[in-house]
Structure formats: C-alpha cells, structure tokens
N, C-alpha and C. Protein backbone atom coordinates (compact mmCIF):
# COMPACT_ATOMS: atom_id res chain seq x y z
N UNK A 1 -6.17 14.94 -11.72
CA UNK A 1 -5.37 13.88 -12.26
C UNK A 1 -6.19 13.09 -13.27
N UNK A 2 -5.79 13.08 -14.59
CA UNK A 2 -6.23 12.00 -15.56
C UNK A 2 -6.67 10.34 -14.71
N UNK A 3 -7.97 9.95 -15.86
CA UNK A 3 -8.16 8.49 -14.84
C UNK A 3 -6.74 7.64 -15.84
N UNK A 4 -6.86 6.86 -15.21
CA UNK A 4 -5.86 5.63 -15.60
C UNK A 4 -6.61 4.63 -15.69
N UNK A 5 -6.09 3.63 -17.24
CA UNK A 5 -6.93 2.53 -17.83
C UNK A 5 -5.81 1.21 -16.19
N UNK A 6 -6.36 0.28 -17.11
CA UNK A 6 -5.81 -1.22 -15.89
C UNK A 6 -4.51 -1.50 -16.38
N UNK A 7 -3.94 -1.31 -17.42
CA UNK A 7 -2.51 -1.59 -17.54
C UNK A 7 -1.96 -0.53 -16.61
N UNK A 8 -2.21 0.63 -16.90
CA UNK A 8 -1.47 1.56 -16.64
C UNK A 8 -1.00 1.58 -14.79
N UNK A 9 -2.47 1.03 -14.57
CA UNK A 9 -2.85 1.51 -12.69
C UNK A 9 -2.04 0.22 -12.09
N UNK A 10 -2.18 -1.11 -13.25
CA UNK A 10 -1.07 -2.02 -13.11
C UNK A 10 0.31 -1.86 -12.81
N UNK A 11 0.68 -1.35 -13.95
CA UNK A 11 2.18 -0.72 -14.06
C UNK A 11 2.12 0.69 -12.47
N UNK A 12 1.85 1.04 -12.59
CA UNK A 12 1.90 1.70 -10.83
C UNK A 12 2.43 0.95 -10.21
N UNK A 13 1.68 -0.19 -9.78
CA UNK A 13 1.15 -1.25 -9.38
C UNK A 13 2.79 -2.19 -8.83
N UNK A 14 3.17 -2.12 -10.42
CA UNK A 14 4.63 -2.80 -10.51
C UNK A 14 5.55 -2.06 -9.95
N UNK A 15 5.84 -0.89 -10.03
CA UNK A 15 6.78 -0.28 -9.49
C UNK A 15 6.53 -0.41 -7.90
N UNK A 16 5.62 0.12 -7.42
CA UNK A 16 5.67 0.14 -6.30
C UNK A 16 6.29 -1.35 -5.51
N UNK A 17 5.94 -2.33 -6.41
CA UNK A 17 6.24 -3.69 -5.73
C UNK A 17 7.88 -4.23 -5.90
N UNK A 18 8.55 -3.43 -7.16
CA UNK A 18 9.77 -3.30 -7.35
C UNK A 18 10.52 -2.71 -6.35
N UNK A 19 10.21 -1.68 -5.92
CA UNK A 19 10.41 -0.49 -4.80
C UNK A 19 10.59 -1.67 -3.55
N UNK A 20 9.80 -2.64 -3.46
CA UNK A 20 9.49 -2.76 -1.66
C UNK A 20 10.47 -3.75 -1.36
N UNK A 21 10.58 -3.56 -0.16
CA UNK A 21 11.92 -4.30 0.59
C UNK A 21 11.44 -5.55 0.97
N UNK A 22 10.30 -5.54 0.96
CA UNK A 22 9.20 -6.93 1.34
C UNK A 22 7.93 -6.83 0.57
N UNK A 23 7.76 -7.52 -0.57
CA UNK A 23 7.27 -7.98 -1.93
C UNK A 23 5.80 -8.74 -1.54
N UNK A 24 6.02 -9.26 -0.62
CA UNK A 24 4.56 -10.03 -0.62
C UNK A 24 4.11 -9.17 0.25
N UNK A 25 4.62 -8.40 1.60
CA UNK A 25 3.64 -7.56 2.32
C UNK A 25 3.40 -6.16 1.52
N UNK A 26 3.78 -5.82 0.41
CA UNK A 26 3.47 -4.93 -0.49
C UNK A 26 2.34 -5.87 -1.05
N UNK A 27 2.45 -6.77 -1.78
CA UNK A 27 1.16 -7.55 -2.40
C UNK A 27 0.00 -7.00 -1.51
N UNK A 28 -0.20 -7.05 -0.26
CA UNK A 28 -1.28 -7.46 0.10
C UNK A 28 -1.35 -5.79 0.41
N UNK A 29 -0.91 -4.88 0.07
CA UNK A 29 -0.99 -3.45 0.33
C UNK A 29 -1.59 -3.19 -1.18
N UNK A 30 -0.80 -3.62 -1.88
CA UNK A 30 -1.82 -3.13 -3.24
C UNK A 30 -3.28 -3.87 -3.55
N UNK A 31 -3.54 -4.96 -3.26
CA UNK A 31 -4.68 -5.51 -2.88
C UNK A 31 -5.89 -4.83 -2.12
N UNK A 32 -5.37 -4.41 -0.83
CA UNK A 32 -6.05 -3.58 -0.05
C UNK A 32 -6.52 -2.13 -1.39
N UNK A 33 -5.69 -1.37 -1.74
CA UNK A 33 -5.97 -0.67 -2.65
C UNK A 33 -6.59 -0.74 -3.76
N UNK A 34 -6.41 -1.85 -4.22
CA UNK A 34 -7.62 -2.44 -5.48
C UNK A 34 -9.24 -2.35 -5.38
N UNK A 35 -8.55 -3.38 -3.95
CA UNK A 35 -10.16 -2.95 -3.08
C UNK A 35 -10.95 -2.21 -3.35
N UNK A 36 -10.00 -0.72 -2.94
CA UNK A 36 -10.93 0.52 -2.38
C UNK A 36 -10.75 1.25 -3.80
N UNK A 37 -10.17 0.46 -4.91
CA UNK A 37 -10.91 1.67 -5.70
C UNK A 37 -11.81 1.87 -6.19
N UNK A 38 -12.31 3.26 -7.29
CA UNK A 38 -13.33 3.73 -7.32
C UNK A 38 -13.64 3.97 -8.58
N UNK A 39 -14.51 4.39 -9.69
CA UNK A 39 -14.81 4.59 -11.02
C UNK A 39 -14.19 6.55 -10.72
N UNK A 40 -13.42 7.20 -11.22
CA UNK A 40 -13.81 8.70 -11.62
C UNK A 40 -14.95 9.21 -11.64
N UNK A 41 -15.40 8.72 -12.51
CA UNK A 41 -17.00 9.73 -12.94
C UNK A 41 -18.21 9.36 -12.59
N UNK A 42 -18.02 7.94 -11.65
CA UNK A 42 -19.50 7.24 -10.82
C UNK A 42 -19.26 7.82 -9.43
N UNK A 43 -17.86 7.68 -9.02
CA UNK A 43 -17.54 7.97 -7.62
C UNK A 43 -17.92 6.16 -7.05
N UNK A 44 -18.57 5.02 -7.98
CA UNK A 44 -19.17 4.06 -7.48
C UNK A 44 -17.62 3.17 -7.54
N UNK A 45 -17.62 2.37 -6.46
CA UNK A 45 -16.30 1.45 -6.17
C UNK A 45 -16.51 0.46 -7.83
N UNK A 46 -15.10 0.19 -8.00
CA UNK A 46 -14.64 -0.80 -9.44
C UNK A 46 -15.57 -1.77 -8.76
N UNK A 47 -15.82 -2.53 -9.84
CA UNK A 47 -16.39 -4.66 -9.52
C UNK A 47 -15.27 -5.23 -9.66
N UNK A 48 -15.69 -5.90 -9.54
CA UNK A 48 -14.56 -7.35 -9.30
C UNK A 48 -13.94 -7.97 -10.84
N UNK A 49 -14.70 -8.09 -11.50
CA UNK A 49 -14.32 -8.11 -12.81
C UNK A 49 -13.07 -6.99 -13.26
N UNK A 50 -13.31 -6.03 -12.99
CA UNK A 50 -12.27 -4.70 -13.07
C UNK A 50 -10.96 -5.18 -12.25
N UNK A 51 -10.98 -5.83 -11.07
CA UNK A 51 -10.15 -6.01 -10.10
C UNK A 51 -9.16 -6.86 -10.50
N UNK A 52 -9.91 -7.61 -10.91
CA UNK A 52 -8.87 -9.32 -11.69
C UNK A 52 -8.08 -8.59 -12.86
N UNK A 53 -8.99 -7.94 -13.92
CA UNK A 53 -8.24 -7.29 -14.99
C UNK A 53 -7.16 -6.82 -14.15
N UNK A 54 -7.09 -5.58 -13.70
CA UNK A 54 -5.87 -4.88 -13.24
C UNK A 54 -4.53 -5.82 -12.12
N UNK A 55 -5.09 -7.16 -11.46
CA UNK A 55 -4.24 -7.94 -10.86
C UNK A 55 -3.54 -8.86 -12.10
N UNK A 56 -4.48 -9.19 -13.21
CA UNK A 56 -3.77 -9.99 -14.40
C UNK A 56 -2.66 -9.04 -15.04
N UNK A 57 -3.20 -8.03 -15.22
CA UNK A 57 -2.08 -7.15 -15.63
C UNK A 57 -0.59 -6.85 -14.84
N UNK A 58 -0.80 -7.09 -13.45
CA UNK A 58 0.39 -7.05 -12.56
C UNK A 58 1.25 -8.56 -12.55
N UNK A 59 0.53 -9.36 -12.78
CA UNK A 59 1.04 -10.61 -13.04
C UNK A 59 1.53 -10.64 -14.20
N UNK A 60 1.20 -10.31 -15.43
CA UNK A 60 1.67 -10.02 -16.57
C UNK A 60 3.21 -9.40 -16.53
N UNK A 61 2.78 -8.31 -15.88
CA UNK A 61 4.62 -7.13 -15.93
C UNK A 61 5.49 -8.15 -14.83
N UNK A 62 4.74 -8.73 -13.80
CA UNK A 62 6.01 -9.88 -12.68
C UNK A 62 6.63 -10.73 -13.78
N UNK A 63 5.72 -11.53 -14.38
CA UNK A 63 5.92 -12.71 -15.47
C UNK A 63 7.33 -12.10 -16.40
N UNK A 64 7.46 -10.95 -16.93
CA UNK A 64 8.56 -10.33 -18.15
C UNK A 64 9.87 -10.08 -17.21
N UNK A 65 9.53 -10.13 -15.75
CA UNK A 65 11.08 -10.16 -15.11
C UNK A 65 12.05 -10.90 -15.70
N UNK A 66 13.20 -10.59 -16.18
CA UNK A 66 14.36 -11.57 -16.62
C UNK A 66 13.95 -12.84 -14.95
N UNK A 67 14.78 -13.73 -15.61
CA UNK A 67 15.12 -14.63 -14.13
C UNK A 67 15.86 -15.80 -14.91
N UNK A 68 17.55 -15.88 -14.21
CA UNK A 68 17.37 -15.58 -12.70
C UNK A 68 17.91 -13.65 -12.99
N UNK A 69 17.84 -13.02 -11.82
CA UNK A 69 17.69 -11.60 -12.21
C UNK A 69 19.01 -11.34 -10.99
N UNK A 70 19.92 -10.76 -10.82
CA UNK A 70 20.32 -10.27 -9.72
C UNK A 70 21.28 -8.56 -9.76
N UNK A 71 20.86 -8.07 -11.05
CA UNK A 71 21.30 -6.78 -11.56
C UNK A 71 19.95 -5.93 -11.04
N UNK A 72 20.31 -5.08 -11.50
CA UNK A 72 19.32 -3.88 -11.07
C UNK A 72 18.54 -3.62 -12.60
N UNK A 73 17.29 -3.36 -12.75
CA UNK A 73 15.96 -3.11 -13.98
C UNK A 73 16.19 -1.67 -13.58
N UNK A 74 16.59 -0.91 -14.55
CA UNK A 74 15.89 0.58 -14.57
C UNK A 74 16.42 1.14 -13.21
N UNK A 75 17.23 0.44 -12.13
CA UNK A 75 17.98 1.08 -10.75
C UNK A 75 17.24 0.51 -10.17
N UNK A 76 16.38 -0.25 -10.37
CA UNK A 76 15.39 -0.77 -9.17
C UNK A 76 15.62 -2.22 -9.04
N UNK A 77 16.25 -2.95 -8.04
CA UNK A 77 16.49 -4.04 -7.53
C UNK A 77 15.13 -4.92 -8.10
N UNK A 78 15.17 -6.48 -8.31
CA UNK A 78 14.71 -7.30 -8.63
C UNK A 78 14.16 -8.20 -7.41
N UNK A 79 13.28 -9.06 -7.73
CA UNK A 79 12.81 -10.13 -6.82
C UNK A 79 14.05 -10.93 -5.85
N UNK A 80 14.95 -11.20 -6.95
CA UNK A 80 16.45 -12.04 -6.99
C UNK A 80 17.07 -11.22 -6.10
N UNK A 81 17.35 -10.74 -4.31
CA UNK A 81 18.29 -9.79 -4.32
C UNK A 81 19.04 -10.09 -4.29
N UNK A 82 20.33 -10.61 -4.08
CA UNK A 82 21.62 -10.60 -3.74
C UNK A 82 22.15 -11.75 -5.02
N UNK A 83 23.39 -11.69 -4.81
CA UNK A 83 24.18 -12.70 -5.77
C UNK A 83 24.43 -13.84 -4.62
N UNK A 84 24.23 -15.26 -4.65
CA UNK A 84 24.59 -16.15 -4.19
C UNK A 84 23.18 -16.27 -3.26
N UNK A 85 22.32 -15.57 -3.74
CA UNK A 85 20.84 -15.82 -2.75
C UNK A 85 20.34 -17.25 -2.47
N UNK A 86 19.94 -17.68 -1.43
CA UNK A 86 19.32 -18.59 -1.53
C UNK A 86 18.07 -18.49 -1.73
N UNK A 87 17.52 -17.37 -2.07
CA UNK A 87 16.18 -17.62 -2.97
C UNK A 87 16.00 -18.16 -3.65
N UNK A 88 14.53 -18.64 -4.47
CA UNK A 88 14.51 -19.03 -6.00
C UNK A 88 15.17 -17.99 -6.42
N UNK A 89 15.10 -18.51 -7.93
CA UNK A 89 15.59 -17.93 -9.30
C UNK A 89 14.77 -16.93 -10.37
N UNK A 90 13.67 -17.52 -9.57
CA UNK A 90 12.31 -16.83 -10.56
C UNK A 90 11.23 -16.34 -9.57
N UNK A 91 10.07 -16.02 -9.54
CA UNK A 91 9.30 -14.86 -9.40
C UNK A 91 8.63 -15.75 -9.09
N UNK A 92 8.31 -16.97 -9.04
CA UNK A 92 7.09 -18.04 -8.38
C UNK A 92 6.30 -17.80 -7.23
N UNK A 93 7.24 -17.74 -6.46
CA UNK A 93 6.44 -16.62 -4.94
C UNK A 93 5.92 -15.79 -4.65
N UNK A 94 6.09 -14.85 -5.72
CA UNK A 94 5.70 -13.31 -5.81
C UNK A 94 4.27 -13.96 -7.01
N UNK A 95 4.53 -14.89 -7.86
CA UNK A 95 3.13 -15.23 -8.38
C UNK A 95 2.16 -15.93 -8.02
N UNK A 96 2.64 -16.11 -6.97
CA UNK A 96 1.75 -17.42 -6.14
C UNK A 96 1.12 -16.11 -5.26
N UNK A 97 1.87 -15.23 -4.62
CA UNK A 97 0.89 -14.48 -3.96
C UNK A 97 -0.24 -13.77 -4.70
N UNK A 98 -0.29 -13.26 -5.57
CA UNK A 98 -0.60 -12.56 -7.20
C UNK A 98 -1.85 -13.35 -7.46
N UNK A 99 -1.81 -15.04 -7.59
CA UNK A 99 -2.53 -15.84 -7.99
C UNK A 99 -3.68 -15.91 -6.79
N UNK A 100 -3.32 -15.86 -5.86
CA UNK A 100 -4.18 -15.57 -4.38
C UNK A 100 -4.73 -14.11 -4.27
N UNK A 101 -4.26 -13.53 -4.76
CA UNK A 101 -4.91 -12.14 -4.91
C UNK A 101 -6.21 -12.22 -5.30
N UNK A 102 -6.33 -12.59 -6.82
CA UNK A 102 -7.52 -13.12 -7.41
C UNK A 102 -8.86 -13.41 -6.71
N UNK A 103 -8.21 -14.67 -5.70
CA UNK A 103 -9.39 -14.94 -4.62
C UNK A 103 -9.93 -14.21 -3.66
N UNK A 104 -8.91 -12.99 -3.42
CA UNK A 104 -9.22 -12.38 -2.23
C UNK A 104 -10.21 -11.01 -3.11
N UNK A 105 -9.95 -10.99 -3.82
CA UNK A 105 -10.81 -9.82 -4.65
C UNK A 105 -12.61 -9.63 -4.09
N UNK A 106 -12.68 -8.44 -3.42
CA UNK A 106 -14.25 -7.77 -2.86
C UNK A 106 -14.72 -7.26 -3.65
C-alpha cells in the first residue's frame, strides 16, 4: 500500500468519523491510532509534531461541514442527525473533542 501524506490519512480519518454512530467514541479510536502510527520506511513511530498536523487536518474537514446539516453528505449522515434534534446545530462538540485530542497526543 502507497504511504499516505496527513491530509490524506486525515481525510480517512473523516470518513470513518462520518461513518460512526457515536462520533466522540470514534474520536478517541482514531486518536488511539494516531498514536500507534508509524513512518513506512523508518518502521520508527510518527512524533508528535506529525500527530497535531494530521489531527489539524481532521479538524479542518469537521470545520467545512455545512451546519445546521440534517441531509445526508455523499450518503453519509452528518453530526446533525435527525430533523427536530435537540442537538446543537454545529460541530462544536465534535471540535471540542478534536481540540482535546491535541493534548492527548504521545
């Protein structure tokens, strides 16, 4: 498999969190995975510097969500689910976890 630059491993990143039925316990699943990744051609784990890049980048693609959102992106349900949600309107929660990510970065 080709390596993947930090937008790209980002955009992964996004879908998968689009996908999940529960958004912040996905957060902390792709986190865990950030973690553990690795360079290709060192086999040596990313730094932390690398880590933030690729979490800014996931914050980046949350941030371009329409909002308020309650249609489907591309077939894939939004932050917003339902019509008449009492959720927020916007993605604040999902960036607030995002923004905590940052800190948790090994």
């Amino acid at each position: 498999m080709a390596t993947m630059n930090n937008q790209e491993k980002a955009l992964q990143y996004f879908k998968r969190l689009l996908k999940a039925s529960n958004p912040k316990a996905e957060l902390e699943e792709i986190l865990s995975d950030i973690n553990g990744l690795i360079f290709s051609k060192s086999g040596k784990p990313i730094d932390s510097a690398t880590k933030i890049k690729i979490i800014e980048e996931l914050e980046k693609l949350v941030k371009k969500i329409p909002r308020p959102q309650t249609e489907s992106l591309d077939g894939i349900r939004t932050f917003n689910y339902s019509k008449g949600s009492p959720q927020a309107s916007d993605n604040s929660d999902i960036l607030d976890v995002i923004s905590a990510m940052k800190k948790k970065v090994s």
